[in-house]
C-alpha atoms as a PDB file:
ATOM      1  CA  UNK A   1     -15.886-100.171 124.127  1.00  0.00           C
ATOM      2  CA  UNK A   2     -12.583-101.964 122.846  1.00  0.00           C
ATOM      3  CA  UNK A   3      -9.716 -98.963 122.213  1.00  0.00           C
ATOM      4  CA  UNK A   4      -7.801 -98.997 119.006  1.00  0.00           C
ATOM      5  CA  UNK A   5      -4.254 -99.824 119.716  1.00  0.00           C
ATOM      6  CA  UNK A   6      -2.197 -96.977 120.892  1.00  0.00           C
ATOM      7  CA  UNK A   7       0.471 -96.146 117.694  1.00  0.00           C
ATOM      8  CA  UNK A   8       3.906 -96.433 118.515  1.00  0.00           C
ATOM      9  CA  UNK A   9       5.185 -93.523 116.711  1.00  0.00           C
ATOM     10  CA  UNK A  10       3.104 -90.486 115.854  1.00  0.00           C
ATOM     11  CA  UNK A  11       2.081 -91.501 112.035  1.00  0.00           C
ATOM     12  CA  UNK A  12       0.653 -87.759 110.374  1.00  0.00           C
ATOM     13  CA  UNK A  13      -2.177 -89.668 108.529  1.00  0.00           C
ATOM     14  CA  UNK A  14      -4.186 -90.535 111.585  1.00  0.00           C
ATOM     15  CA  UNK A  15      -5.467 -88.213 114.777  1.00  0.00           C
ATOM     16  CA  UNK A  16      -7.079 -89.351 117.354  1.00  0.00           C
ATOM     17  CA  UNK A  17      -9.786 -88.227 118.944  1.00  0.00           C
ATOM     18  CA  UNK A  18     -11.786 -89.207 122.105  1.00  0.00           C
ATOM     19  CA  UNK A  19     -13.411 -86.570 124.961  1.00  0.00           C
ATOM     20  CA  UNK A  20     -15.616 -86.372 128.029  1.00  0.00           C
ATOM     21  CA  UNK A  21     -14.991 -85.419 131.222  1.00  0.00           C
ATOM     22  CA  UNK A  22     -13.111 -84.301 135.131  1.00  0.00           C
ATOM     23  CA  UNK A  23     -10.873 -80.939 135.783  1.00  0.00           C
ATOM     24  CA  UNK A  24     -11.750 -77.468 134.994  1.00  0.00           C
ATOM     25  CA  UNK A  25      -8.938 -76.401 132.358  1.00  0.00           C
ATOM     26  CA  UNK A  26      -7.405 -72.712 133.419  1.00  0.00           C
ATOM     27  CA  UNK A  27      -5.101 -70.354 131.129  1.00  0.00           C
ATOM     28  CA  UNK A  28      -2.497 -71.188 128.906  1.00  0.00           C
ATOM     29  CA  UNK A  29       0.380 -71.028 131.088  1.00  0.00           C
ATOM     30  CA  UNK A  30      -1.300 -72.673 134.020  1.00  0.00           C
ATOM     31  CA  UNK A  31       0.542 -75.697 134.701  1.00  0.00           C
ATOM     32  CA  UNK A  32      -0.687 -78.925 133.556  1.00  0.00           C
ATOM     33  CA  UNK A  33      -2.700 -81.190 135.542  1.00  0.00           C
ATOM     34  CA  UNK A  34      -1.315 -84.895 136.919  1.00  0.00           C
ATOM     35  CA  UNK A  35      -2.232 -87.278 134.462  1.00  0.00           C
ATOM     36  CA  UNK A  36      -4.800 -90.360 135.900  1.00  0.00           C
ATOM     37  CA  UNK A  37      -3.288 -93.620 136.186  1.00  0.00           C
ATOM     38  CA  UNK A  38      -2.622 -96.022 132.293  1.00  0.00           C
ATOM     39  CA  UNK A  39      -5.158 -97.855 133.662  1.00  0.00           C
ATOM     40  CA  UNK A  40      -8.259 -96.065 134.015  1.00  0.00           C
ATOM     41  CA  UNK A  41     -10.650 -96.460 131.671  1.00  0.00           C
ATOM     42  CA  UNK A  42     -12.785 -93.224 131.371  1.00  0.00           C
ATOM     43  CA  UNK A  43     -16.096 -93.205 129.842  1.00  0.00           C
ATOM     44  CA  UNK A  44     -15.916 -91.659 126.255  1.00  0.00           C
ATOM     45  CA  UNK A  45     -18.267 -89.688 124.704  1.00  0.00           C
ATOM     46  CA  UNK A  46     -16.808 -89.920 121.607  1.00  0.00           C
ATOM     47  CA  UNK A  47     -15.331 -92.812 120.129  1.00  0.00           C
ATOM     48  CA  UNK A  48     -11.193 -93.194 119.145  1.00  0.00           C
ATOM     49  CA  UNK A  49     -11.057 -92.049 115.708  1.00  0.00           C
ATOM     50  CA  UNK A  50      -8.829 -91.074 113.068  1.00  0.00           C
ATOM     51  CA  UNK A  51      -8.406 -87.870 110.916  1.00  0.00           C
ATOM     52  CA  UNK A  52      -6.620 -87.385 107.931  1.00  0.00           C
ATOM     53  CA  UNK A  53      -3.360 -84.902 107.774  1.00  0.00           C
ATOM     54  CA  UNK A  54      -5.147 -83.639 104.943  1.00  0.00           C
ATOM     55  CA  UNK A  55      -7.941 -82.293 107.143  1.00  0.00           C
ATOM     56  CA  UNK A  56      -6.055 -80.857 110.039  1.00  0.00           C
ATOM     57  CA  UNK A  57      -4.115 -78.956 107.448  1.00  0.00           C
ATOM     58  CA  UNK A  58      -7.670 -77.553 106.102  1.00  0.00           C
ATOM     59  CA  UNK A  59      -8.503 -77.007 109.482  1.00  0.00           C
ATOM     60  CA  UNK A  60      -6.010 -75.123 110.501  1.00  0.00           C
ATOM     61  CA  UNK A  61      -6.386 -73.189 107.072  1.00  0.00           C
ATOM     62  CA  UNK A  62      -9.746 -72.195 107.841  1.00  0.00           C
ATOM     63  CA  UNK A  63      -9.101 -70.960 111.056  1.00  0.00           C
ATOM     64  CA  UNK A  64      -6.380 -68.877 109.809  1.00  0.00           C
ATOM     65  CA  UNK A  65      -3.875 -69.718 112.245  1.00  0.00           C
ATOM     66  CA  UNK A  66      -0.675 -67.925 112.593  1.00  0.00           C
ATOM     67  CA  UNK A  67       2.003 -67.151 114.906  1.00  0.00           C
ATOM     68  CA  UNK A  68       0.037 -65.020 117.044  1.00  0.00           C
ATOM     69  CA  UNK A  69      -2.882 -67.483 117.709  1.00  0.00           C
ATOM     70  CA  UNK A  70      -3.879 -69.384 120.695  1.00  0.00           C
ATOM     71  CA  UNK A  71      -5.387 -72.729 119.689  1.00  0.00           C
ATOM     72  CA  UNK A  72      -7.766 -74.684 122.373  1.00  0.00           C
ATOM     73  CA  UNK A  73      -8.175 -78.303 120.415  1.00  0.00           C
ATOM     74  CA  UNK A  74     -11.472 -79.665 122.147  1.00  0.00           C
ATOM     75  CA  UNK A  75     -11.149 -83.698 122.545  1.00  0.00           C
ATOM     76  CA  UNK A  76      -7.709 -83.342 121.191  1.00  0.00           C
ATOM     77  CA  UNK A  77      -6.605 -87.544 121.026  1.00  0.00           C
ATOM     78  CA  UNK A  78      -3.028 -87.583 120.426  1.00  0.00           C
ATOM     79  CA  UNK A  79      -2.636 -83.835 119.972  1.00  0.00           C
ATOM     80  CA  UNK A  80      -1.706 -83.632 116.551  1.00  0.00           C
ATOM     81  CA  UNK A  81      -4.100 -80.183 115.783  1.00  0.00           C
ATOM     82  CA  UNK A  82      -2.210 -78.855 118.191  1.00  0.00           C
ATOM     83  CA  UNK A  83       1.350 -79.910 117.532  1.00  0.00           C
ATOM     84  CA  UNK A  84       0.934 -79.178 113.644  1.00  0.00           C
ATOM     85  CA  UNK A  85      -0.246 -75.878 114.727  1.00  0.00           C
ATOM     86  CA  UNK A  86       2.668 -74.843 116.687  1.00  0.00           C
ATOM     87  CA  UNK A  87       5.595 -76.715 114.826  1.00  0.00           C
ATOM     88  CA  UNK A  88       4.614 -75.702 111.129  1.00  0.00           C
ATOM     89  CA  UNK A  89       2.770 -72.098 111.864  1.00  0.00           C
ATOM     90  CA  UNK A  90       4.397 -70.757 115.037  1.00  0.00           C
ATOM     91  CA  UNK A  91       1.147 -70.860 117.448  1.00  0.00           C
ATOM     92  CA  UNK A  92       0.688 -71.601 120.760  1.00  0.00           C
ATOM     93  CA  UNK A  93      -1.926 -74.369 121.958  1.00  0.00           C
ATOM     94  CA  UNK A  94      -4.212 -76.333 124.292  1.00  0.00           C
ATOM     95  CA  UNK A  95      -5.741 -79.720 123.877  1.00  0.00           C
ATOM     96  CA  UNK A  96      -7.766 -81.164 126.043  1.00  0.00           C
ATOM     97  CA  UNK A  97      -9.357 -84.646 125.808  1.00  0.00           C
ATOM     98  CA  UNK A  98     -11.224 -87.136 128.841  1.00  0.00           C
ATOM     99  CA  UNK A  99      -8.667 -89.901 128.286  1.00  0.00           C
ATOM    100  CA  UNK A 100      -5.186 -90.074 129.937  1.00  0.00           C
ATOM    101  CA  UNK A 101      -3.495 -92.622 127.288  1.00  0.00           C
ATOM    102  CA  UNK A 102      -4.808 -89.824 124.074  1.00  0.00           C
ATOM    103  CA  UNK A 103      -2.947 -86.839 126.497  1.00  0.00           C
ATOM    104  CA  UNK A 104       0.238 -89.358 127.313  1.00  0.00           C
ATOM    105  CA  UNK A 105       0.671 -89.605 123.756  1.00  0.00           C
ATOM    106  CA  UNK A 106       0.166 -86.129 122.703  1.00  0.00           C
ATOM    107  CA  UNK A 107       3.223 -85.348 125.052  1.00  0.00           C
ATOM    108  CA  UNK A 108       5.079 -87.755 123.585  1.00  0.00           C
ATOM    109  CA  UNK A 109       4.370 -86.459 120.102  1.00  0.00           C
ATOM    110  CA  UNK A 110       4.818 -82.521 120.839  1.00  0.00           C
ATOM    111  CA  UNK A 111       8.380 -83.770 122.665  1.00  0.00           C
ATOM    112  CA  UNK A 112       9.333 -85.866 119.601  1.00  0.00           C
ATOM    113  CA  UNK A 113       8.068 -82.367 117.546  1.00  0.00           C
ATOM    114  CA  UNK A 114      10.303 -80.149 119.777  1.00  0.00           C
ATOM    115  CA  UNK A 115       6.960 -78.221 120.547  1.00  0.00           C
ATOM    116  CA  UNK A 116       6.474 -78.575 124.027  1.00  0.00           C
ATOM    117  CA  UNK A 117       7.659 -75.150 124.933  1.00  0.00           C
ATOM    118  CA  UNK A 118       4.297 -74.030 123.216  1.00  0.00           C
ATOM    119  CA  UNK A 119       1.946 -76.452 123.655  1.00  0.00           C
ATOM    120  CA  UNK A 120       0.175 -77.923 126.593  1.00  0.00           C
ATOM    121  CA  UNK A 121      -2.048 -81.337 127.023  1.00  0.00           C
ATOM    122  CA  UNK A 122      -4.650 -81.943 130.104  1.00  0.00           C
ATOM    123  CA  UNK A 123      -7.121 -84.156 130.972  1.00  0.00           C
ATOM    124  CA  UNK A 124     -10.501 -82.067 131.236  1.00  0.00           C
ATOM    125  CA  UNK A 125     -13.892 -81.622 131.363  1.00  0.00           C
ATOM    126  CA  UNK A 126     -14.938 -79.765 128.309  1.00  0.00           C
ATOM    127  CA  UNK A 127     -18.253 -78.599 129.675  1.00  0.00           C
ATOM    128  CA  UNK A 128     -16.291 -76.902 133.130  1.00  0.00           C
ATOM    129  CA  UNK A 129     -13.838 -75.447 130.968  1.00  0.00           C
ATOM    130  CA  UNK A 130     -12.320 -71.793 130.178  1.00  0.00           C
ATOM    131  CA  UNK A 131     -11.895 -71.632 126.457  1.00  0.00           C
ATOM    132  CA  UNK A 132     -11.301 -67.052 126.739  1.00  0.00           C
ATOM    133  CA  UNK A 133      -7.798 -67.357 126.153  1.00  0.00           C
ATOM    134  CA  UNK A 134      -8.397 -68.863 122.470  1.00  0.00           C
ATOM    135  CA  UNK A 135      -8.265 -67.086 119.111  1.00  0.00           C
ATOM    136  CA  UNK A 136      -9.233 -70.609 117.738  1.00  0.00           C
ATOM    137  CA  UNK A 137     -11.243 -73.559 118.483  1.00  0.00           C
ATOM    138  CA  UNK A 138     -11.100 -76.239 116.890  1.00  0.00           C
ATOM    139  CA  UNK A 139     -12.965 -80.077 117.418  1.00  0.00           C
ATOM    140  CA  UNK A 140     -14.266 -83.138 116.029  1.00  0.00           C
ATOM    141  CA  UNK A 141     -17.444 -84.124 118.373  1.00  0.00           C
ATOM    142  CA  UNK A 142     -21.101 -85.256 117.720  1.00  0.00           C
ATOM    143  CA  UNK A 143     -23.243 -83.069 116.942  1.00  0.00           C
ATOM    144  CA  UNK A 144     -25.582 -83.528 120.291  1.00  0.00           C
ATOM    145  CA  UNK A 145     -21.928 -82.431 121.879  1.00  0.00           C
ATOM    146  CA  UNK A 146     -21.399 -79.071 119.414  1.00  0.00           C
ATOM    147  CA  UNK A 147     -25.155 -78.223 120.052  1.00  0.00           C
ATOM    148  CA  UNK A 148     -24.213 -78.410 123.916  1.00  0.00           C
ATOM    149  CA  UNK A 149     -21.176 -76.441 123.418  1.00  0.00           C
ATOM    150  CA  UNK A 150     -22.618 -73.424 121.542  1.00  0.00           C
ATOM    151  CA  UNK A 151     -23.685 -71.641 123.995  1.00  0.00           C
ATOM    152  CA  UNK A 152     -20.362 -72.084 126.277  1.00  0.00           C
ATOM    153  CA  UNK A 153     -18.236 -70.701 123.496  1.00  0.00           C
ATOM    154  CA  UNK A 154     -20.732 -67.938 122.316  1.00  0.00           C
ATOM    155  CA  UNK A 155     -20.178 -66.567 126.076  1.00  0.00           C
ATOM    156  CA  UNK A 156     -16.106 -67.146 126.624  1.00  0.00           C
ATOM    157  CA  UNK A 157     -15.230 -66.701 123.448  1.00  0.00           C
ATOM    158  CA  UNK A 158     -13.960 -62.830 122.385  1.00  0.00           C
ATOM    159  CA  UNK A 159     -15.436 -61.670 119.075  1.00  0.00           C
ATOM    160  CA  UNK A 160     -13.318 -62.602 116.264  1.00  0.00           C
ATOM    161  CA  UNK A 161     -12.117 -66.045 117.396  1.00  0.00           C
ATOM    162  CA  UNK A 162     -12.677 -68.862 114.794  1.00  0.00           C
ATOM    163  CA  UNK A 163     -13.943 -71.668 115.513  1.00  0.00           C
ATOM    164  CA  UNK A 164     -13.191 -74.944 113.395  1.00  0.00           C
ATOM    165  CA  UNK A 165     -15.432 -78.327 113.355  1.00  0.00           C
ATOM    166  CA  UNK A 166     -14.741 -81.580 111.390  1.00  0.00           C
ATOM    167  CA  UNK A 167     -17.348 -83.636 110.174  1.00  0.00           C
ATOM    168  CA  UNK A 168     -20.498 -81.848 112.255  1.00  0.00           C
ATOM    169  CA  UNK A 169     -22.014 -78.332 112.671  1.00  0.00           C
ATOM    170  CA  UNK A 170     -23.575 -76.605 115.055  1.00  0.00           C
ATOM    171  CA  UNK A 171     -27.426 -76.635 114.584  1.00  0.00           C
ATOM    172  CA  UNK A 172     -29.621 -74.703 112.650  1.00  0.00           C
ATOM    173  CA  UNK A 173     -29.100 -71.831 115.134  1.00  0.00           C
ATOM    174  CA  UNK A 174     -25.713 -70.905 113.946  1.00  0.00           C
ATOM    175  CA  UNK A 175     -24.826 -71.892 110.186  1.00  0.00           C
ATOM    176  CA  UNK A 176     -21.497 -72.128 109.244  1.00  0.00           C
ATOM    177  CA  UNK A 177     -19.687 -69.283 107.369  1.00  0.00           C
ATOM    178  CA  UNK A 178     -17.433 -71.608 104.840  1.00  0.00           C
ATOM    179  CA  UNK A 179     -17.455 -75.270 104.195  1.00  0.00           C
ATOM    180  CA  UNK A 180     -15.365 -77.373 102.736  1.00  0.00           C
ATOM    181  CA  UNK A 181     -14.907 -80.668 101.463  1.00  0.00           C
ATOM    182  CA  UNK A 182     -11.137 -82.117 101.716  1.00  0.00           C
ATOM    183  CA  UNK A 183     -10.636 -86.627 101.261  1.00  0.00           C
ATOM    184  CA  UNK A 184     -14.449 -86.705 101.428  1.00  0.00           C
ATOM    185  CA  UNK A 185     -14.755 -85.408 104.579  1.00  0.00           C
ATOM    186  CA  UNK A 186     -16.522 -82.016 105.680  1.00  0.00           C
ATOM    187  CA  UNK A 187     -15.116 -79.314 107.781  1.00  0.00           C
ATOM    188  CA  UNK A 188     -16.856 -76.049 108.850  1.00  0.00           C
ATOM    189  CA  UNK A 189     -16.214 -72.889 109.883  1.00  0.00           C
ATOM    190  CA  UNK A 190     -17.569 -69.985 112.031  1.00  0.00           C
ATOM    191  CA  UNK A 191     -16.315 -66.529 113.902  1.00  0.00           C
ATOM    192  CA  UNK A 192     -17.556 -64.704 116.852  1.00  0.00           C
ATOM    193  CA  UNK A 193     -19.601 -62.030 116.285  1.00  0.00           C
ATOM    194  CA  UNK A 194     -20.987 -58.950 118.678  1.00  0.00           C
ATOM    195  CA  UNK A 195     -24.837 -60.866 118.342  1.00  0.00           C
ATOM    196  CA  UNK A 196     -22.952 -63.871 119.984  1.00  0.00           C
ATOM    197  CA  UNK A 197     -22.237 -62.459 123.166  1.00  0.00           C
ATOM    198  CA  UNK A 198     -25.798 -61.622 123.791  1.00  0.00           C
ATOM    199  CA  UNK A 199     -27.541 -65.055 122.303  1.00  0.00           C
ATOM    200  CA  UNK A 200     -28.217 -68.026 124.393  1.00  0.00           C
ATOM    201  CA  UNK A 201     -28.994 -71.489 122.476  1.00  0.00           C
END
């Protein structure tokens, strides 16, 4: 599959998004992992696309993030969840995404932010990965890939951590508490609760 064009500059209309997977991702301060080489071309689960500023700022409204959070942005693209979250509400992120041109440029656009002090980018295999240190979640999958990932954040997550999807939910097995409908696109929302921790999808 043909890649869009990587975007010189980091424009606040689009986000990109792409995931799969290598690498086990560890706790926020653990350093990051060596980017692959430009060249590699990773197999992606989920195709390059774009998302409105208008829905990361609903996102990031829904999942109530603040100074104190920890975000983990799951197939993060160029990182802009992430960098939004720590330059205009003070919080401290992860994204993590299968492609090593999505994470390059999320660098690039938390440097040009003056986030990267609270932010960090890796290349990772969502389904490997630690997700305990978040108080949010947020990602833009398929829904075959939320259904796959319910269980995995039902059992790392703590109680109380929101969790934030764009365009899919997660199954019949756990409905969304809110949804909303922002430049004709959908976004849910969900918390961890006690009856979580002891569920398996």
């Amino acid at each position: 599959m043909t890649q869009p064009r990587r975007p010189v500059d980091f424009d606040p209309h689009r986000r990109a998004v792409s995931i799969a997977l290598p690498a086990s991702l560890a706790a926020l301060a653990y350093p990051a992992l060596p980017l692959y080489a430009q060249d590699a071309k990773p197999k992606l689960d989920v195709p390059y696309v774009p998302t409105p500023m208008e829905v990361v700022n609903k996102m990031l409204d829904m999942g109530k993030v603040g100074a104190s959070d920890v975000l983990y942005d799951l197939g993060c693209g160029d990182g802009r969840i992430v960098v939004t979250a720590a330059k205009e509400r003070g919080a401290r992120g992860v994204g993590i995404d299968i492609d090593p041109q999505r994470i390059a440029e999320a660098n690039e656009n938390a440097e040009k932010a003056g986030v990267k002090n609270r932010v960090e980018f890796r290349v990772g295999d969502l389904f490997q990965a630690d997700f305990a240190p978040a108080t949010v979640v947020t990602l833009y999958l398929l829904p075959d890939l939320n259904r796959k990932l319910r269980p995995q954040l039902w059992q790392q997550l703590k109680v109380g951590t929101r969790v934030v999807s764009h365009a899919f939910d997660m199954g019949d097995e756990w409905p969304p508490e809110r949804t909303e409908r922002v430049d004709f696109k959908t976004i849910y929302s969900w918390t961890i609760r006690p009856e979580h921790k002891k569920s398996r999808a």
